[in-house]
Protein backbone atom coordinates (compact mmCIF):
# COMPACT_ATOMS: atom_id res chain seq x y z
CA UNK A 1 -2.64 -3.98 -25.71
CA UNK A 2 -3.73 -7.04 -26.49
CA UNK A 3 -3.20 -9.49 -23.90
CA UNK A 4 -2.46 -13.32 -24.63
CA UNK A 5 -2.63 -16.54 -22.68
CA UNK A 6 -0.30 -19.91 -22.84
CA UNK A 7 -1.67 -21.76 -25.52
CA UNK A 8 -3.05 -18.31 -27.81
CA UNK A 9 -1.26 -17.83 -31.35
CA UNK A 10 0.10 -14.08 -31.28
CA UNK A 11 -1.59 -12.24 -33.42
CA UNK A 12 -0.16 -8.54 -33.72
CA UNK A 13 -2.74 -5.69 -34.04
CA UNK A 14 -4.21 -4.60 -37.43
CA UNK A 15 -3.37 -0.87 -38.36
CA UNK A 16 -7.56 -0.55 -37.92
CA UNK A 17 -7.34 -1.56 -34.15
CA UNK A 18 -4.16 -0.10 -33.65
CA UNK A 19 -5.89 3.34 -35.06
CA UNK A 20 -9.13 2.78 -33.05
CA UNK A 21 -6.82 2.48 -29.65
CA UNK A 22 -5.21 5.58 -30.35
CA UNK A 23 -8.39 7.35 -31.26
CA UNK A 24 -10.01 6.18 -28.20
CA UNK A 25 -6.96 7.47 -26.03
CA UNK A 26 -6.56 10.96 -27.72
CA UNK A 27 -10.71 10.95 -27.20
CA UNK A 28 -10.39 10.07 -23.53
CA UNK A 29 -7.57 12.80 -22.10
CA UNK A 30 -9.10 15.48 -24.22
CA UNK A 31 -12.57 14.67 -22.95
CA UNK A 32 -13.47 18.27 -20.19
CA UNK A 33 -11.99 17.32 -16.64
CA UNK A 34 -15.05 15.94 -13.93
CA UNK A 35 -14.51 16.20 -11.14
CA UNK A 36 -15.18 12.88 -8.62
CA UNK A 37 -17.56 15.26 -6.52
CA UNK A 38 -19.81 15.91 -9.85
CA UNK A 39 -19.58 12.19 -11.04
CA UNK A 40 -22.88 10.09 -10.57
CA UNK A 41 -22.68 8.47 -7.23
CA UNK A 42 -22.64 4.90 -8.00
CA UNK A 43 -20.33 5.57 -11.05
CA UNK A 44 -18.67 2.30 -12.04
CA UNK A 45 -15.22 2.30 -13.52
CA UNK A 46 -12.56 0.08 -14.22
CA UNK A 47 -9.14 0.69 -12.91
CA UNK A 48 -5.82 -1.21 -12.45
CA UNK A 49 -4.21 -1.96 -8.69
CA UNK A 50 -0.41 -0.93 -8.28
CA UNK A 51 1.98 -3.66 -8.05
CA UNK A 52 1.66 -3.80 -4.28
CA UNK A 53 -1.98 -4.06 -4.39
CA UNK A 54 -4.70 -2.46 -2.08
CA UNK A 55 -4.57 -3.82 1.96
CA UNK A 56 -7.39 -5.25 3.59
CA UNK A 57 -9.48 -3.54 5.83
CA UNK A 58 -8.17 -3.66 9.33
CA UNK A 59 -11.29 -3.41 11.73
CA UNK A 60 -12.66 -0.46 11.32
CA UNK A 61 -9.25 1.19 9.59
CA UNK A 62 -9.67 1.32 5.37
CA UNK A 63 -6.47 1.26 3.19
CA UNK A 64 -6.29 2.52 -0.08
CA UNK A 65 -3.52 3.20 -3.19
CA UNK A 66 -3.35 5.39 -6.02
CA UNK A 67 -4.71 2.91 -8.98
CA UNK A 68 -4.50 3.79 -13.07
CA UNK A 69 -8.26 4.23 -14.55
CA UNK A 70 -8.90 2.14 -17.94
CA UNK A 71 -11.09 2.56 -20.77
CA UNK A 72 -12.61 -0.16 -22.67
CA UNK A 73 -12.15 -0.32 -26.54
CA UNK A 74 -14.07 -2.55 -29.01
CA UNK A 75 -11.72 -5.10 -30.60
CA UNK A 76 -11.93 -7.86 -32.45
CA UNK A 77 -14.15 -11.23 -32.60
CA UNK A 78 -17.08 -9.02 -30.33
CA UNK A 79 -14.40 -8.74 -27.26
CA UNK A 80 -13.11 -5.70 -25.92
CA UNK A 81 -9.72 -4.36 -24.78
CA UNK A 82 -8.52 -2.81 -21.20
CA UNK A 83 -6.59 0.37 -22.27
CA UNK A 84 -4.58 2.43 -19.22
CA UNK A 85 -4.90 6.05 -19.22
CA UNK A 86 -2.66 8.83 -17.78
CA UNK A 87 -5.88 9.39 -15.19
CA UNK A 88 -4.77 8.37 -11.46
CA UNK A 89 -7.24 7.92 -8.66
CA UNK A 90 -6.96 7.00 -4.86
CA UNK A 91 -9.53 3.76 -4.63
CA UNK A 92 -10.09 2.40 -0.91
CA UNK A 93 -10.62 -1.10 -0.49
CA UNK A 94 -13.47 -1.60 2.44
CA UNK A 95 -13.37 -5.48 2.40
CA UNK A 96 -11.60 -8.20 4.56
CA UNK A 97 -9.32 -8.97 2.06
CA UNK A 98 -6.25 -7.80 0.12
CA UNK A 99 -6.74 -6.50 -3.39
CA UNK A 100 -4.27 -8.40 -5.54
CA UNK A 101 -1.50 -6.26 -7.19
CA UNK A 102 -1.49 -5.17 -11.12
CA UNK A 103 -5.21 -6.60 -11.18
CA UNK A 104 -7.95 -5.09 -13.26
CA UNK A 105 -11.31 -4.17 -10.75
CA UNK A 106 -14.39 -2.46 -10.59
CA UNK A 107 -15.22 0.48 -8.62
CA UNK A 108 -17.87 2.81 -7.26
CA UNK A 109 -18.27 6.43 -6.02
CA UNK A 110 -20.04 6.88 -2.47
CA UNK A 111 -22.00 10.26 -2.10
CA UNK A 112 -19.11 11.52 0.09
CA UNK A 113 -16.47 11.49 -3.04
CA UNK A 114 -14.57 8.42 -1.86
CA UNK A 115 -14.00 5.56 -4.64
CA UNK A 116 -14.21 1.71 -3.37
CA UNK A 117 -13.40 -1.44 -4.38
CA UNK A 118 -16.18 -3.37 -5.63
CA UNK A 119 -15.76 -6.91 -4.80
CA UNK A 120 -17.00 -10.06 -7.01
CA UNK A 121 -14.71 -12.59 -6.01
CA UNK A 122 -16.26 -13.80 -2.98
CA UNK A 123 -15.86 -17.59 -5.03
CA UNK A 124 -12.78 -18.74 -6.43
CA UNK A 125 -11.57 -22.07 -8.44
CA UNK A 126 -8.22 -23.20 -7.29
CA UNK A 127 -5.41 -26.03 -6.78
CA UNK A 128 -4.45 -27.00 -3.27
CA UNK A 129 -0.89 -26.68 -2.87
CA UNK A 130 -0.97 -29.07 -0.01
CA UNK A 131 -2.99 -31.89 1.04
CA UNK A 132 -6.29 -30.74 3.11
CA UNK A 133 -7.41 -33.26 6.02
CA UNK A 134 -11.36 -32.35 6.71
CA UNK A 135 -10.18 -31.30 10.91
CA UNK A 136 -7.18 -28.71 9.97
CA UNK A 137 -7.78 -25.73 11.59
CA UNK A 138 -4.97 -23.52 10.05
CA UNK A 139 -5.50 -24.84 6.50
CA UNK A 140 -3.40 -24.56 3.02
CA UNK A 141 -2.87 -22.30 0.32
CA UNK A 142 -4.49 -22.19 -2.98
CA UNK A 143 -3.46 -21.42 -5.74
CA UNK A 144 -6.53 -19.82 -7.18
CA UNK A 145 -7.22 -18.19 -11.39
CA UNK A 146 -8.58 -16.30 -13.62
CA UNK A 147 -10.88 -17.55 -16.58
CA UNK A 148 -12.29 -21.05 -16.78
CA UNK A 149 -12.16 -22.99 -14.41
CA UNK A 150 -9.91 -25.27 -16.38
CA UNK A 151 -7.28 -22.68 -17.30
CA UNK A 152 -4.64 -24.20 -14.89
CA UNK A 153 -1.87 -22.36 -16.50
CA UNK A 154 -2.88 -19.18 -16.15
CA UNK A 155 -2.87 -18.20 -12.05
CA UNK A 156 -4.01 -15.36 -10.45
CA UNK A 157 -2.77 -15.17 -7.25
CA UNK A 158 -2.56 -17.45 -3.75
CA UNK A 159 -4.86 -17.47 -0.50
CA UNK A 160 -3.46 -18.67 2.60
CA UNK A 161 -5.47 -20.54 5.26
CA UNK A 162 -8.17 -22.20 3.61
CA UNK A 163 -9.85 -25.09 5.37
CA UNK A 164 -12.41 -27.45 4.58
CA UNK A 165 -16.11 -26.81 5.19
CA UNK A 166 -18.37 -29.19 7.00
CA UNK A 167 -20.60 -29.36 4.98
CA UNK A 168 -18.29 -30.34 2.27
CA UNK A 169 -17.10 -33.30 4.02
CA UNK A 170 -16.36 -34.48 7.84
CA UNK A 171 -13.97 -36.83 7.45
CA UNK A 172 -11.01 -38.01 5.07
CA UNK A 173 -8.46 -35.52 3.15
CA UNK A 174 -8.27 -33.84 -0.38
CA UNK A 175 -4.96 -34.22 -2.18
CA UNK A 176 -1.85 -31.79 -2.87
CA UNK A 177 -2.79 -30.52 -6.57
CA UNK A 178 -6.68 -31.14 -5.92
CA UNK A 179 -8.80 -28.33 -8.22
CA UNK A 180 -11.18 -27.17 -5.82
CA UNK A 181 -13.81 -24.30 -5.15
CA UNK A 182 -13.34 -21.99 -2.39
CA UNK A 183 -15.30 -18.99 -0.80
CA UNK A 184 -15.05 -16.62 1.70
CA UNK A 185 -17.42 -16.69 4.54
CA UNK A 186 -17.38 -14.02 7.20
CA UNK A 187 -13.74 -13.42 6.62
CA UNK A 188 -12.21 -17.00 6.54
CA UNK A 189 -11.68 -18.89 3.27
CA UNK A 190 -13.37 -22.48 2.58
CA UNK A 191 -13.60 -25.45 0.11
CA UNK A 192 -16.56 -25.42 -0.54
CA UNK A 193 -16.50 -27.81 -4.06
CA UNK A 194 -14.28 -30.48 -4.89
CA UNK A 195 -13.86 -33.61 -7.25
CA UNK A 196 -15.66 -36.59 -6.14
C-alpha cells in the first residue's frame, strides 16, 4: 500500500502496480521455508514493530516482540513500496532505547539465531514542546519526525528528557516550538543543533 503524507495528491494504484504487489506476495509465501538457523548471519531484513513497540534494554535484561517481516516492491517514479507478509518473527531490541510502535526497522541475524534491532537513529530533528533553559537537568520532550527535516506535519514519535548540551550553548534558553537536533549520547538525549 501506498502510503501518503499531508500535502500528497492521492493517487490510487495502477492495475500494473496493483498486479506487481500481488505477484511479489504470491512469490514471497510460496518461496521454500529457511530456516533463521540456515540464514546468512548478518542477514538484513526489514520488519514492522507491533503497536506496543519493542522495550529498551534494561541493564543487562533484552526485550523483544513478535514483529511482521516486509518485502520491498519496485513502484513508481524509481521508489519502492513496504509490503507486510504473513511471516512473523521474534526481533530483540539490545539498545537503551524503546523501539517505537507500528515503525518500519532494520534487522540482523547473530550467529546464535537471535534477530536484533539495528539502530540508525542515534540523531533526530525535532520541535521542543517546552522551552529549554541551557542548566535543566530533567529536560523536555521532543517531538521528533520522519523525512526532511522540514516535514513538521508528519511526527514520528516523542522523547522525554532531553537537555541541552554544553557545547551547544552555556547560557540562555531555546523556545517552546524551537526545531532542533538531538542525539543520544551514552543513553541520555541532547540538543545538539539549533536555530541561531
Amino acid at each position: 500500500m501506498h502510503r501518503y503524507r499531508m500535502g500528497q495528491t492521492f493517487r490510487p494504484p495502477t492495475a500494473a502496480e496493483s498486479a506487481a504487489h500481488a505477484d511479489a506476495l504470491e512469490g514471497f509465501r510460496r518461496r521454500p521455508p529457511v530456516s533463521q538457523d540456515l540464514a546468512p548471519v548478518g542477514q538484513t531484513i526489514i520488519v514492522k514493530t507491533p503497536a506496543d513497540g519493542i522495550d529498551a534494554r534494561d541493564d543487562t535484561t533484552i526485550s523483544s516482540a513478535v514483529c511482521t517481516r516486509c518485502i520491498e516492491i519496485d513502484a513508481a517514479d524509481s521508489t519502492k513500496t513496504l509490503v507486510e507478509t504473513d511471516e512473523e518473527l521474534r526481533i530483540y531490541n539490545i539498545h537503551p532505547a524503546a523501539v517505537a510502535g507500528d515503525s518500519f526497522v532494520s534487522t540482523a541475524l547473530l550467529s546464535d539465531g537471535t534477530r536484533y534491532v539495528e539502530r540508525d537513529d542515534e540523531v533526530h530533528f525535532g520541535k521542543l514542546g517546552a522551552t529549554l533553559t541551557y542548566n535543566d537537568a530533567t529536560g523536555v520532550t521532543v517531538t521528533i519526525w520522519t523525512g526532511k527535516p522540514a516535514a513538521v506535519t508528519s511526527p514520528a514519535r516523542t522523547v522525554d528528557n532531553v537537555v541541552i548540551s554544553e557545547l551547544l550553548m552555556t547560557s540562555g534558553e531555546l523556545a517552546n516550538g524551537s526545531a532542533v537536533r538531538i542525539q543520544r549520547i551514552d543513553g541520555k538525549w541532547f540538543v545538539v543543533g539549533a536555530p541561531c
